[in-house]
N, C-alpha and C. Protein backbone atom coordinates (compact mmCIF):
# COMPACT_ATOMS: atom_id res chain seq x y z
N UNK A 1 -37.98 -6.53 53.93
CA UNK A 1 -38.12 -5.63 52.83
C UNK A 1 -37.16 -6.00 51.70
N UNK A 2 -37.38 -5.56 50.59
CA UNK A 2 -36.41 -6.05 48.81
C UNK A 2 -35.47 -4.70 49.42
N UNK A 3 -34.51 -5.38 48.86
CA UNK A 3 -33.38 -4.67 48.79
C UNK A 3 -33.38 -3.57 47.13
N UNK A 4 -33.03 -2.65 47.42
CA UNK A 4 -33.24 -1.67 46.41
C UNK A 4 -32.01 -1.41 45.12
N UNK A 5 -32.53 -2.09 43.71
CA UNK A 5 -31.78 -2.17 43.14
C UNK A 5 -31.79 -1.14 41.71
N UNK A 6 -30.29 -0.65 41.48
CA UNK A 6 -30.86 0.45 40.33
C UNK A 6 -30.60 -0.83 39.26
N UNK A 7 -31.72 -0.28 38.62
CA UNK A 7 -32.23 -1.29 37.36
C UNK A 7 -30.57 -1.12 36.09
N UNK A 8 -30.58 0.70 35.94
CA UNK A 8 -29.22 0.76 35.16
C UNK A 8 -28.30 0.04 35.59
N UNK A 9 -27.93 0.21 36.41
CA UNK A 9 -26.52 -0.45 36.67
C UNK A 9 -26.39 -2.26 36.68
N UNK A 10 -27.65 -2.27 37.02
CA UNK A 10 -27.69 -3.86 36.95
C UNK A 10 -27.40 -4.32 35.38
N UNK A 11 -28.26 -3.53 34.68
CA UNK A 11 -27.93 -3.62 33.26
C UNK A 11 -26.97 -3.64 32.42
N UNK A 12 -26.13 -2.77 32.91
CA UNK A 12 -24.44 -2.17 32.72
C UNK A 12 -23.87 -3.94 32.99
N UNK A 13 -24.20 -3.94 33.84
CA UNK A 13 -23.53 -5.15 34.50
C UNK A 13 -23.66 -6.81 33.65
N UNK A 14 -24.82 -6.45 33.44
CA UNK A 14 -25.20 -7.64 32.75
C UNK A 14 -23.94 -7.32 31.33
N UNK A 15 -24.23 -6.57 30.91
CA UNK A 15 -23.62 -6.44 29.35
C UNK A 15 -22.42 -6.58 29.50
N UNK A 16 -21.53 -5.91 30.48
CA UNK A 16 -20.19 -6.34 30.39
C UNK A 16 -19.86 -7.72 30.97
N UNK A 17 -20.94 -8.72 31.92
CA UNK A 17 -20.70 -10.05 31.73
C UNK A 17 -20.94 -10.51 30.50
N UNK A 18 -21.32 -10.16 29.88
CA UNK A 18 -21.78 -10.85 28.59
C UNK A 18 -20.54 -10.50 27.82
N UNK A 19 -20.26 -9.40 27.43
CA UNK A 19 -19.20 -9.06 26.57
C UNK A 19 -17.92 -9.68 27.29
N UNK A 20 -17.31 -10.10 28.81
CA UNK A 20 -16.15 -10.40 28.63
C UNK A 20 -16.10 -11.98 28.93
N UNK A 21 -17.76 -12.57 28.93
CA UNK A 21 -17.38 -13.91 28.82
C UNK A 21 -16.97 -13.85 26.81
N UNK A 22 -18.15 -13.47 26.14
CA UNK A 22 -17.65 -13.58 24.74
C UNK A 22 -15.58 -13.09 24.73
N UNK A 23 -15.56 -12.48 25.19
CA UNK A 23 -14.09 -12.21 24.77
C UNK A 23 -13.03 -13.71 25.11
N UNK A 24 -13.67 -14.06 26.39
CA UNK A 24 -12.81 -15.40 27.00
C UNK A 24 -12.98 -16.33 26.04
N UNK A 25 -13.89 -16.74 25.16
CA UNK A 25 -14.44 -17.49 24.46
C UNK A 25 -13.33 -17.02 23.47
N UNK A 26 -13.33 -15.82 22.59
CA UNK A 26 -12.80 -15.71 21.55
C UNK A 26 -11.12 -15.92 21.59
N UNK A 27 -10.54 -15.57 22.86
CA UNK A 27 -9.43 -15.71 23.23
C UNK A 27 -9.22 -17.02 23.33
N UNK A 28 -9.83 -18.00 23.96
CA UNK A 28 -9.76 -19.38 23.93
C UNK A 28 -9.61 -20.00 21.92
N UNK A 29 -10.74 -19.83 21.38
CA UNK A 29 -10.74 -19.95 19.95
C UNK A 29 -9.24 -19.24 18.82
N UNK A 30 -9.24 -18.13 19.48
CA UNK A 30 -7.98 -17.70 18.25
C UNK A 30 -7.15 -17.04 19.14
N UNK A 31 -6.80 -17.32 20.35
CA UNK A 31 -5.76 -16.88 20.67
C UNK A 31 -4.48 -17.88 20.94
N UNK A 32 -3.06 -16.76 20.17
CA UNK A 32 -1.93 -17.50 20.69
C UNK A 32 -1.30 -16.80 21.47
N UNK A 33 -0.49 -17.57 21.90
CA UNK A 33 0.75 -17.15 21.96
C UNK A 33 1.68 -16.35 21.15
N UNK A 34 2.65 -15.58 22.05
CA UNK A 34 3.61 -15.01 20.91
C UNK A 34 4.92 -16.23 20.68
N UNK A 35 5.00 -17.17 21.21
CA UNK A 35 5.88 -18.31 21.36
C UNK A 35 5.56 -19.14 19.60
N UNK A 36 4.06 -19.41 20.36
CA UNK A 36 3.33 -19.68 19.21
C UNK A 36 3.41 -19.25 17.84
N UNK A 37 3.03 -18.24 17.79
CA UNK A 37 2.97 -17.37 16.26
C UNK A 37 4.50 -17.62 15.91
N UNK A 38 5.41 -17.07 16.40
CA UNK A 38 6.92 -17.21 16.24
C UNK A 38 7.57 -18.68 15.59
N UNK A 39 6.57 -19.86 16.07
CA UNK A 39 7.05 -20.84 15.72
C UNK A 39 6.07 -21.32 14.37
N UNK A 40 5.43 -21.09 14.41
CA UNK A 40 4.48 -21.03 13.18
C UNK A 40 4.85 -19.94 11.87
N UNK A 41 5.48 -19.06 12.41
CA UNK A 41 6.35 -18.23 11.65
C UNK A 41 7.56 -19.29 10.82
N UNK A 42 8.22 -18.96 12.08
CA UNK A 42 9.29 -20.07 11.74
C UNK A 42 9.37 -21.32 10.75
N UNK A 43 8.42 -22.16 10.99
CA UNK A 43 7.92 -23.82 10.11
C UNK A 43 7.88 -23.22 8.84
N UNK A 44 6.72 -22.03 8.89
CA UNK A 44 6.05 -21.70 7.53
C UNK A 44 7.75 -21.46 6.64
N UNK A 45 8.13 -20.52 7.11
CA UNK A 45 9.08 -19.72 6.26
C UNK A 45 10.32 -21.04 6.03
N UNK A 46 10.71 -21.71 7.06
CA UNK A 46 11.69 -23.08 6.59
C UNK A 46 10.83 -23.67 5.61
N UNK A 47 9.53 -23.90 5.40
CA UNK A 47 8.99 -24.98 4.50
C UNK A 47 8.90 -23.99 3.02
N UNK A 48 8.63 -22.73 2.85
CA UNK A 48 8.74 -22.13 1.75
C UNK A 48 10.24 -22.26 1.17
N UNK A 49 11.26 -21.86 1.98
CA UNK A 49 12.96 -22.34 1.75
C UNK A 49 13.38 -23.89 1.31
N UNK A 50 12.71 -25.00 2.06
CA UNK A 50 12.81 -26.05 1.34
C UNK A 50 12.52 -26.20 -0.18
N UNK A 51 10.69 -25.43 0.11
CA UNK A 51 10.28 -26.07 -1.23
C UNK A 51 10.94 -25.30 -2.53
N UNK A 52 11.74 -23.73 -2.36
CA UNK A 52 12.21 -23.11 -3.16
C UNK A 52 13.69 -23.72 -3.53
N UNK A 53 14.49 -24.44 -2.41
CA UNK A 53 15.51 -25.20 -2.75
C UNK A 53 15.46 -26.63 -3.56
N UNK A 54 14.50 -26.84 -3.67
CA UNK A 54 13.99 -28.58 -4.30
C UNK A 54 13.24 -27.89 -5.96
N UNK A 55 13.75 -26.91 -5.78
CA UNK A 55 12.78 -26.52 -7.16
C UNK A 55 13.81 -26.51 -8.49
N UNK A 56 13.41 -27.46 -9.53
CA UNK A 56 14.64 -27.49 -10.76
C UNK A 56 14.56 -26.30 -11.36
N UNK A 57 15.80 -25.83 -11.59
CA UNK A 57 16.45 -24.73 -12.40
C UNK A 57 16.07 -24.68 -13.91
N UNK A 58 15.31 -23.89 -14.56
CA UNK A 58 14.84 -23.73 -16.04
C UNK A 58 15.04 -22.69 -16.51
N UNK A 59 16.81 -22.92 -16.65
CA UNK A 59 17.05 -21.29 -17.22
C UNK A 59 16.72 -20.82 -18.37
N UNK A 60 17.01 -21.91 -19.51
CA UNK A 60 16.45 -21.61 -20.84
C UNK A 60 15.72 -23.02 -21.52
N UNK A 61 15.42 -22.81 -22.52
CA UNK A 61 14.50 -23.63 -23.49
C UNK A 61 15.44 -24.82 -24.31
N UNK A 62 16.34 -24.49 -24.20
CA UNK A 62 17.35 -25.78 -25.47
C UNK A 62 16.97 -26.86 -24.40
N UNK A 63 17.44 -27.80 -24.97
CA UNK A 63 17.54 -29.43 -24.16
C UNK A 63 18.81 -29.47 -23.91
N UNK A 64 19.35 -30.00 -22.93
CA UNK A 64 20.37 -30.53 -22.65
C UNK A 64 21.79 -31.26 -23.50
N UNK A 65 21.55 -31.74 -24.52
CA UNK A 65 21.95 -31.85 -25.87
C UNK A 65 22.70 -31.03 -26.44
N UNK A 66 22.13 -29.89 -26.80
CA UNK A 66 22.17 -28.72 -27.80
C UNK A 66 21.49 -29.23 -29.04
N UNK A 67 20.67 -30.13 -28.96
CA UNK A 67 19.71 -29.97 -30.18
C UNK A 67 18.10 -29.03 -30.05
């Protein structure tokens, strides 16, 4: 004899395989670390500090001269 299956629940079932393979997927694609982010933090904000330290000073309009 078939074994007796409720159709809902099978259904239920299906959808949350579906929804937590998509999640594994999305976690694989954009997930970090907090190690991660921290160091990507980190680079970003040293490389804005470099490039703001390498930047020439234009305090005013005369030339160097005084003409």
């Amino acid at each position: 004899m078939a074994e007796i299956v409720n159709l809902r629940r099978v259904k239920k079932q299906r959808a949350a395989a579906a929804r937590e393979a998509e999640a594994q997927q999305n976690r694989v694609l954009h997930g970090r670390t907090k190690g991660e982010k921290l160091r990507h933090q980190l680079t970003t904000e040293r490389a804005a500090r470099r490039a703001e330290n390498a930047r020439l000073d234009q305090d005013s309009n005369t030339e160097p001269n005084g003409t």
